[in-house]
Every structure is written in C-alpha cells, then in structure tokens.
Protein backbone atom coordinates (compact mmCIF):
# COMPACT_ATOMS: atom_id res chain seq x y z
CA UNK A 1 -132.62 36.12 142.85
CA UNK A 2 -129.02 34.91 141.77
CA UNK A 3 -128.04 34.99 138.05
CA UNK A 4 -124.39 32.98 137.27
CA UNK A 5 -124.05 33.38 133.55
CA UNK A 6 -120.56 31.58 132.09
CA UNK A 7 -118.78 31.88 135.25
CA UNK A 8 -115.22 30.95 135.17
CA UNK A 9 -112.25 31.28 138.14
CA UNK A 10 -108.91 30.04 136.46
CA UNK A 11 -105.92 30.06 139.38
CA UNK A 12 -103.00 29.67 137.04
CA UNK A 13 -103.20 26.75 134.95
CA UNK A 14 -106.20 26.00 136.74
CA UNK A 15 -110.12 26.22 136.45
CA UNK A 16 -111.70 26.21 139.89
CA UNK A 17 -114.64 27.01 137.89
CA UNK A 18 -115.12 26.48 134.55
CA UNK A 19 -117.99 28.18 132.17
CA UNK A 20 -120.65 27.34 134.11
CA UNK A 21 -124.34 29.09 134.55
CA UNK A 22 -127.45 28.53 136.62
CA UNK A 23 -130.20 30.25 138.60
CA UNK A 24 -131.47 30.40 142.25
CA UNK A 25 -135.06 32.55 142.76
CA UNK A 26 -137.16 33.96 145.73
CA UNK A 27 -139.02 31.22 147.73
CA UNK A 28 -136.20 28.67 146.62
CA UNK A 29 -133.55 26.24 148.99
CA UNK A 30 -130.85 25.12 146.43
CA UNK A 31 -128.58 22.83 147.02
CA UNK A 32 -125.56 23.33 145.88
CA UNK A 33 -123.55 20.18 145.75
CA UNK A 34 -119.86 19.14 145.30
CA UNK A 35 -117.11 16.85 146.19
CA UNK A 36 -114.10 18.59 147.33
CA UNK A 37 -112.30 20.92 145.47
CA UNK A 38 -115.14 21.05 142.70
CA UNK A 39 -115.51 24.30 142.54
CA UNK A 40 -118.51 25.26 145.71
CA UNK A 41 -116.64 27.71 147.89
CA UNK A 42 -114.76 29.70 144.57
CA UNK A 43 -118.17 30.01 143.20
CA UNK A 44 -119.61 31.34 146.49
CA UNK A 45 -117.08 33.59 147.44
CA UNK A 46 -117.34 35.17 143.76
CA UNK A 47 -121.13 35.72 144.12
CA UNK A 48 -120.52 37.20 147.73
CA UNK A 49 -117.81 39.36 146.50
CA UNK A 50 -114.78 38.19 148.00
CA UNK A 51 -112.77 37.75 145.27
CA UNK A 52 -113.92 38.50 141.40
CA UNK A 53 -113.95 36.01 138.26
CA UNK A 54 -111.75 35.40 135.20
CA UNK A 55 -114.43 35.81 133.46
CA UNK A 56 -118.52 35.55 133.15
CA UNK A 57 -120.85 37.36 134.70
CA UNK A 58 -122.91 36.76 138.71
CA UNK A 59 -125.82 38.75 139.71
CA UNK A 60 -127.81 39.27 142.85
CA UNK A 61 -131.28 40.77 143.03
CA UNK A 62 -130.39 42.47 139.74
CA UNK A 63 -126.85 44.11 140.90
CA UNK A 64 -123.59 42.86 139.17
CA UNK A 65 -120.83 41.73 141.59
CA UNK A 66 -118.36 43.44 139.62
CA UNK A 67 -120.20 46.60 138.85
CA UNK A 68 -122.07 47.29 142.27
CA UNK A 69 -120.34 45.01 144.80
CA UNK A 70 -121.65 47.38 147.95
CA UNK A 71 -125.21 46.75 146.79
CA UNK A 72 -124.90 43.31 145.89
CA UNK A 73 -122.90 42.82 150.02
CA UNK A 74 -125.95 44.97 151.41
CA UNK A 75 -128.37 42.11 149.86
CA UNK A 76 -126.58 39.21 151.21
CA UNK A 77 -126.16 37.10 154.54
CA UNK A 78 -122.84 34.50 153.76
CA UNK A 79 -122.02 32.70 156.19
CA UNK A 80 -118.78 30.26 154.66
CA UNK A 81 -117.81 27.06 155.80
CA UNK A 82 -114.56 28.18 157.99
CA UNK A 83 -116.72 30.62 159.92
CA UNK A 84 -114.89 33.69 160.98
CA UNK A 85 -116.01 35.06 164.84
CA UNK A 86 -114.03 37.16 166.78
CA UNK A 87 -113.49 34.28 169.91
CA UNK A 88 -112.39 37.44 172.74
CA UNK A 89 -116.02 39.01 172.09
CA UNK A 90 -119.44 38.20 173.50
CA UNK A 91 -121.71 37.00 171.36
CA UNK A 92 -124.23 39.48 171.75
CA UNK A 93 -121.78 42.26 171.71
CA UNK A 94 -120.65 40.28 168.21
CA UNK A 95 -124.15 40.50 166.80
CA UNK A 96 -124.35 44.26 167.68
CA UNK A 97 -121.02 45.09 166.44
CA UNK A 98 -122.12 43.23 162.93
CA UNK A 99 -125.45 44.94 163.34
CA UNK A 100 -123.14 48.64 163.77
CA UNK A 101 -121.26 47.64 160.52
CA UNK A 102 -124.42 47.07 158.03
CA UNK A 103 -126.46 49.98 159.75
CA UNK A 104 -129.11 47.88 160.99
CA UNK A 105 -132.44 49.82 162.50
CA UNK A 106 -133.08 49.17 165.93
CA UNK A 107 -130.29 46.77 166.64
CA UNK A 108 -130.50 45.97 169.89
CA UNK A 109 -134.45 44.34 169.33
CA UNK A 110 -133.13 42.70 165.84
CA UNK A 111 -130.29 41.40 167.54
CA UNK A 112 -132.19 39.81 170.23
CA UNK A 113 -134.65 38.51 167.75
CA UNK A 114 -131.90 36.59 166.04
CA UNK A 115 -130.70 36.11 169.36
CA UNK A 116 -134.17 33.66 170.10
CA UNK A 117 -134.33 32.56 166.69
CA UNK A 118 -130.83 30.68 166.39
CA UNK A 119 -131.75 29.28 170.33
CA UNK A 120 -128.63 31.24 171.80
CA UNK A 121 -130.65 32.78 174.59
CA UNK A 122 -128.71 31.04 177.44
CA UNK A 123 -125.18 31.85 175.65
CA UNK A 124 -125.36 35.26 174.89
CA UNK A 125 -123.41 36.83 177.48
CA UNK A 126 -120.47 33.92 176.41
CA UNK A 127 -117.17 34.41 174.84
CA UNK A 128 -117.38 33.25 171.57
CA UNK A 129 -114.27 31.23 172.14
CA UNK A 130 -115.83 29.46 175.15
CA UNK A 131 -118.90 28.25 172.73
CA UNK A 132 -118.72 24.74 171.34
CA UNK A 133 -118.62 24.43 167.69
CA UNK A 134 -122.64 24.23 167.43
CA UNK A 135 -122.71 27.27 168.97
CA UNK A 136 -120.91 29.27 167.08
CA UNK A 137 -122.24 27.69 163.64
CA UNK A 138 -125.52 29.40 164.83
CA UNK A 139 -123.60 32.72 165.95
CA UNK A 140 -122.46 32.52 162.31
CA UNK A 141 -126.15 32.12 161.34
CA UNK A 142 -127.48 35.14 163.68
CA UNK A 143 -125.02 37.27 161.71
CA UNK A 144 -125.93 36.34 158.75
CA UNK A 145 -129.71 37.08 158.65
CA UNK A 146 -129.03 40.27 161.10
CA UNK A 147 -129.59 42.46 158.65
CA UNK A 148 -132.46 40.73 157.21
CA UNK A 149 -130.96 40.09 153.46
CA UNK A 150 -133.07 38.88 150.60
CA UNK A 151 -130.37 36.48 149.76
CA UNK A 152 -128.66 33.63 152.60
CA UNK A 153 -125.76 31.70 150.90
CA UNK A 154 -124.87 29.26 153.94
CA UNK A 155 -121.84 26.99 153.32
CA UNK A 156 -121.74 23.96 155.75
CA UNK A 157 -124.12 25.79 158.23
CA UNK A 158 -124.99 22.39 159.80
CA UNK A 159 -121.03 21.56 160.64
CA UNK A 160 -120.58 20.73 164.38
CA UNK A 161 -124.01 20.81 165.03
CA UNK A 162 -125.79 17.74 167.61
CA UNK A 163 -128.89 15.79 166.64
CA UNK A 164 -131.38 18.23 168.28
CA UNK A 165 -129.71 21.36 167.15
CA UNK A 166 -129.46 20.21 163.61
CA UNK A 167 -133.72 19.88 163.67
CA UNK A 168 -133.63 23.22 164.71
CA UNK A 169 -131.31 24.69 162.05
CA UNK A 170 -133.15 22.50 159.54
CA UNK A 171 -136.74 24.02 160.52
CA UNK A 172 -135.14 27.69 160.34
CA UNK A 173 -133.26 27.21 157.05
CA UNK A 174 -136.98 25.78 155.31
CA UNK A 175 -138.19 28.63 156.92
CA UNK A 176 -136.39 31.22 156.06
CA UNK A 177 -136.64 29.41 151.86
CA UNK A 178 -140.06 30.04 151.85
CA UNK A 179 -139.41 33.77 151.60
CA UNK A 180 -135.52 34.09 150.51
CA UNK A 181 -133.16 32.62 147.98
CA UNK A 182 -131.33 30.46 149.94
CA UNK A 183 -128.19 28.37 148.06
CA UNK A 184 -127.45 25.94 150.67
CA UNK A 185 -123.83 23.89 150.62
CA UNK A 186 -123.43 20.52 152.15
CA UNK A 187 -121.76 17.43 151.95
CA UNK A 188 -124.79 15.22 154.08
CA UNK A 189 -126.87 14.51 151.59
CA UNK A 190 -129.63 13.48 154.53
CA UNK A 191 -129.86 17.34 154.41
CA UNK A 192 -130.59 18.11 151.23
CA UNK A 193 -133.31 15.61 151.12
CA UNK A 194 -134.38 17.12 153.61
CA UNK A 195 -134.07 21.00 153.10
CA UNK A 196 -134.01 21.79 149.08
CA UNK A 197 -136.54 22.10 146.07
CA UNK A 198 -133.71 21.79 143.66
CA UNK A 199 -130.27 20.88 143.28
CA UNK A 200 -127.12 21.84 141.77
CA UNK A 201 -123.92 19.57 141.56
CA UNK A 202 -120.60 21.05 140.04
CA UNK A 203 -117.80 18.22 139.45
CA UNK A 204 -114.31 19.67 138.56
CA UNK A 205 -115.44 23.13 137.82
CA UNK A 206 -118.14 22.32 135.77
CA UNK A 207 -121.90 21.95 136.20
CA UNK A 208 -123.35 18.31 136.03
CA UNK A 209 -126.59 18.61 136.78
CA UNK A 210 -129.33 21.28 137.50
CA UNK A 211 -132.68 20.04 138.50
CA UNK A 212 -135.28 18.95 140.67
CA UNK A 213 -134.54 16.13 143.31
CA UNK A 214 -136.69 13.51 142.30
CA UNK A 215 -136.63 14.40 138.24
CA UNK A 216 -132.66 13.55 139.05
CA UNK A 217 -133.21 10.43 141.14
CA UNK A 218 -135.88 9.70 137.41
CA UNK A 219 -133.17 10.34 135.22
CA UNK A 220 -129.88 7.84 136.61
CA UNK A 221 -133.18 4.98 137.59
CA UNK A 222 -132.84 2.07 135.74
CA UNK A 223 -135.51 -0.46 136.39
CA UNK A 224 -137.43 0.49 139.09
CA UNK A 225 -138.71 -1.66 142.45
CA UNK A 226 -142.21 -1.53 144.20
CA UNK A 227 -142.96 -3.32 147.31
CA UNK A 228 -146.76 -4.90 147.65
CA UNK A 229 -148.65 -6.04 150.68
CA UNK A 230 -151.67 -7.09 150.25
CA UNK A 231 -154.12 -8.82 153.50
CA UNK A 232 -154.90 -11.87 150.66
CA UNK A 233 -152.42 -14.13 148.67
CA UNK A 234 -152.60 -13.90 145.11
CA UNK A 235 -150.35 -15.81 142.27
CA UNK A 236 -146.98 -13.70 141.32
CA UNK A 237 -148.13 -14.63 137.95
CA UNK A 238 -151.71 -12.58 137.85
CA UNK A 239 -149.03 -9.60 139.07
CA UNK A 240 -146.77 -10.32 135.68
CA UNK A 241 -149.83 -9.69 133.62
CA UNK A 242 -150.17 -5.95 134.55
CA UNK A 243 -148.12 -3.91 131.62
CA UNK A 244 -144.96 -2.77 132.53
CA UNK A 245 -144.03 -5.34 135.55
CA UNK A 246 -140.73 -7.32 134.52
CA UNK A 247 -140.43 -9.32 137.36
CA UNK A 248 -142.48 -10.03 140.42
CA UNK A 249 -140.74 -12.11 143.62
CA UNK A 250 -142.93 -13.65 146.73
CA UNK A 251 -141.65 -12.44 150.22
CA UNK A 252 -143.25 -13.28 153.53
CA UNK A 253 -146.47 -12.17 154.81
CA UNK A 254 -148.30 -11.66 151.06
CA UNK A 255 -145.87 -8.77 150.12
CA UNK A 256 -144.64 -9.27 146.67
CA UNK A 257 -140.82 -7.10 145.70
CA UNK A 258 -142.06 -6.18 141.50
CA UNK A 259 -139.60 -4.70 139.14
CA UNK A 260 -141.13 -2.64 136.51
CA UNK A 261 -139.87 -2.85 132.76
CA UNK A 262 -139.56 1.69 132.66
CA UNK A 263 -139.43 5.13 134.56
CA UNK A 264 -143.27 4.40 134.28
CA UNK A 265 -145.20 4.76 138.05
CA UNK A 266 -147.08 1.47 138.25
CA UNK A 267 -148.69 2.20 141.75
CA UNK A 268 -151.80 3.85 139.94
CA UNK A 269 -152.07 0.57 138.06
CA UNK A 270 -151.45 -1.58 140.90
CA UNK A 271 -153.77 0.36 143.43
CA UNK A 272 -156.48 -0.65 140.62
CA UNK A 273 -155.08 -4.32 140.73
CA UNK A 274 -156.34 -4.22 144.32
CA UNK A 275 -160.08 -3.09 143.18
CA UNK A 276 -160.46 -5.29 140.34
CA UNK A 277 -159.34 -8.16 142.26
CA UNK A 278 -160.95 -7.68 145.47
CA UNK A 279 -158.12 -7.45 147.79
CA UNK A 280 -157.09 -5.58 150.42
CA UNK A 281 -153.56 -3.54 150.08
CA UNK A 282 -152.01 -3.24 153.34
CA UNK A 283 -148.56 -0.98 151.95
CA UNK A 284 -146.89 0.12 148.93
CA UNK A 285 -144.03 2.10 148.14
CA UNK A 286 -141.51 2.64 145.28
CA UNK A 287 -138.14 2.53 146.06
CA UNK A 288 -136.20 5.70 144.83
CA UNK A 289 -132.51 6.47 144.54
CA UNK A 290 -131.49 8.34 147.30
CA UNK A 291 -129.56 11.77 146.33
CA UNK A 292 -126.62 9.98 147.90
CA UNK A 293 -127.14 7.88 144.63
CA UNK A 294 -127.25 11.02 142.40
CA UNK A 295 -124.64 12.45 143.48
CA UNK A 296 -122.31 9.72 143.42
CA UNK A 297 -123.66 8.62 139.87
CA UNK A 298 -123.16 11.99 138.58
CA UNK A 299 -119.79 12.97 140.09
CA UNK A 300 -117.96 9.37 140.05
C-alpha cells in the first residue's frame, strides 16, 4: 500500500506539488493522470525516494520515505519515464547486475523468468543500445519486478512500444494489479481505460479528482444518450412516455438515439419497454464519456 498524506514539493517560488493526499492498496492499478508539468513525476520520484518533500508525509507498505528510505527502495520496482539502461551492457548481464545490487535469490532463474515474461527471449544476448525503444521499455520493466516488489510505480511504461507489444505489456501490467499496488502514469488515456480500477488526476500541483472511472465519467455527464434497436417499429412518442426520457429521435433501421432527463440508467426501464410491448430488442447501449472526456473536463 501507498499512503501520500499533504504532500507538497515547492522548487523556489514554485509548487510542483501542492498539499495533496491520496491512497493506492494491494490488488489495485491506479492511474495516475496529468498534463505536463502537473506535478506526476515530482510526486513519483518523492514516493520512490529520489528526492524528499517540502513538506507532508509518503508511505509505502507502512515505511516512511523519509524515515526508512532503504526499506521503503527494497519494496519498490520504479521504472520512470526517461528510463535509465546502461546501452554498452547486455541485457541479460543488465538484469543480473540489477539482480547483484538488490540481493536477489537465485538470480540467474529470476532473471530468466523476467527474461520470458517481458518477451525478451530472442534479445537477451543484445546490447542494450542496439535494442529499439520497445525493447528497452520492457528491459526497464524486467528490472523493475526483478526483485519481485510489492509495489510497481511505472511512469510511461508503454512509450515506444508497437501495437502487439503494447497487448502484451497491457496483459502483464493487469496481471501483475491483481496482486500488487501498481500506480500506473500515462498520457493515452486508451490505456487507462483499459488497465486501471481507479484514477487519480493532479492539475498544477494539486489533486482534482480521486475516484473510480465510471463514477467520474457519472459525475461531469450531463444528459445522457441511449441508442435502441428494436426488430419492430414503434412511435418515438410511446418511447417519450417512459419517465426520465427527454427526447427520443428516429434513425434508420428501427433504432431510436433517446436522451434521458438525469444520471438515472434507463436501460432497466427500457429492456421492460421491450416485454410490455412485445418487441424484440436487437441492441442497446449508453453512451459514456470517455476518460479522454474526464480528463480534459477536469484539467481544462
């Protein structure tokens, strides 16, 4: 578990970070969301230790960063978003050198576990420098599970990565969430759609929202639009009727576009249109806000 608690980073006359407090537990991929220069990396790199606060308070698996920084390093995998390699090594003379350094037990079958787990079987006996950038994004994800930490802070993992490799670092990452804290930085928000229970988004330093995906996407929703297809006609009018529908507009092929009046589902009560009315529904959906919308709602 991480614990921020009134976190602030002031660089002069500036606060990178400013007061601000939130949570990530075991079994848990947050998001933790940003446009640039909001705050993401100073916040990170306090929490992993690389450089301390102004003032507040962060807290890994119960050890303060400022009090026991060795223990809270030991319990962490951080991989940033410029990641650091050493390009005239091999990468799995890398991993074993990184394994060396946090005293990992039988190295050489943990490194070639990570090794087959981050798909780098056919580059492992590579310079690092003559990997593409993919390639080493996932060398910087080996090292950072190596030793098997109960905490993975990944900023930009998926940078540089192709279409198929990006599935496979997307399956890992939910993988690895369902028995880790993982606080998971990105700026494609087709990721965290895709990847995270709950999200965090910091806007100049401070915090402006903390919650789960779709309770977000709820909360910035104004009306809200449901597409109907039904196998019969019926009137746009008998729709109006149902409480809570606003507006209801005819498209082609008996599917009907209805705007609702609240926040309110109305599939439930349109699913029982169907019944009561004898006819057959084909497809329905609701159409959200994406987190694309969130985040530029929140952080405009």
């Amino acid at each position: 578990m991480v614990k921020v608690e009134n976190l602030t980073k002031i660089y002069g006359q500036q606060k990178a970070v400013d007061n601000i407090t939130f949570e990530a537990n075991k079994g848990e991929v947050l998001g933790f969301l940003g446009p640039n220069g909001a705050g993401k990396s100073t916040t990170m790199k306090i929490i992993t230790c690389f450089i301390p606060q102004s003032a507040g308070r962060a807290e890994v698996c119960g050890y303060d960063t400022d009090q026991a920084p060795i223990e809270v390093r030991r319990r962490i995998g951080y991989l940033p978003e410029h990641n650091p390699l050493y390009k005239e090594m091999y990468v799995k003379e890398y991993l074993s050198f990184v394994g060396r350094l946090n005293k990992v037990k039988k190295i050489r079958q943990r490194v070639d576990d990570m090794i087959a787990l981050t798909g780098l079987e056919r580059e492992q006996k590579k310079l690092i420098g003559a990997l593409s950038k993919g390639y080493r994004q996932r060398v910087g994800i080996a090292q950072a599970m190596l030793h098997d930490p109960d905490v993975l802070i990944l900023d930009e993992p998926t940078s540089g990565l192709d279409p198929n490799q990006l599935v496979e670092i997307r399956s890992l990452i939910k993988q690895l969430g369902k028995e880790k804290t993982v606080i998971f930085s990105t700026h494609i928000m087709q990721e965290v759609q895709a990847l995270c229970n709950r999200m965090v988004i910091i806007n100049k330093g401070k915090i402006v929202a903390d919650d789960q995906i779709d309770r977000l996407q709820d909360q910035i929703a104004g009306n809200v639009q449901i597409t109907l297809t039904l196998k019969q006609a019926v009137a746009a009018e008998r729709l109006k009727k149902i409480k809570g529908v606003m507006a209801v507009k005819s498209l082609q092929n008996n599917t009907y576009q209805i705007t609702t009046t609240n926040k309110k589902d109305l599939r439930p009560d349109l699913f029982q249109f169907a019944i009561d009315n004898k006819v057959t529904l084909l497809e329905m959906y609701r159409e959200n806000y994406s987190v694309e919308d969130v985040f530029q709602e929140l952080t405009k």
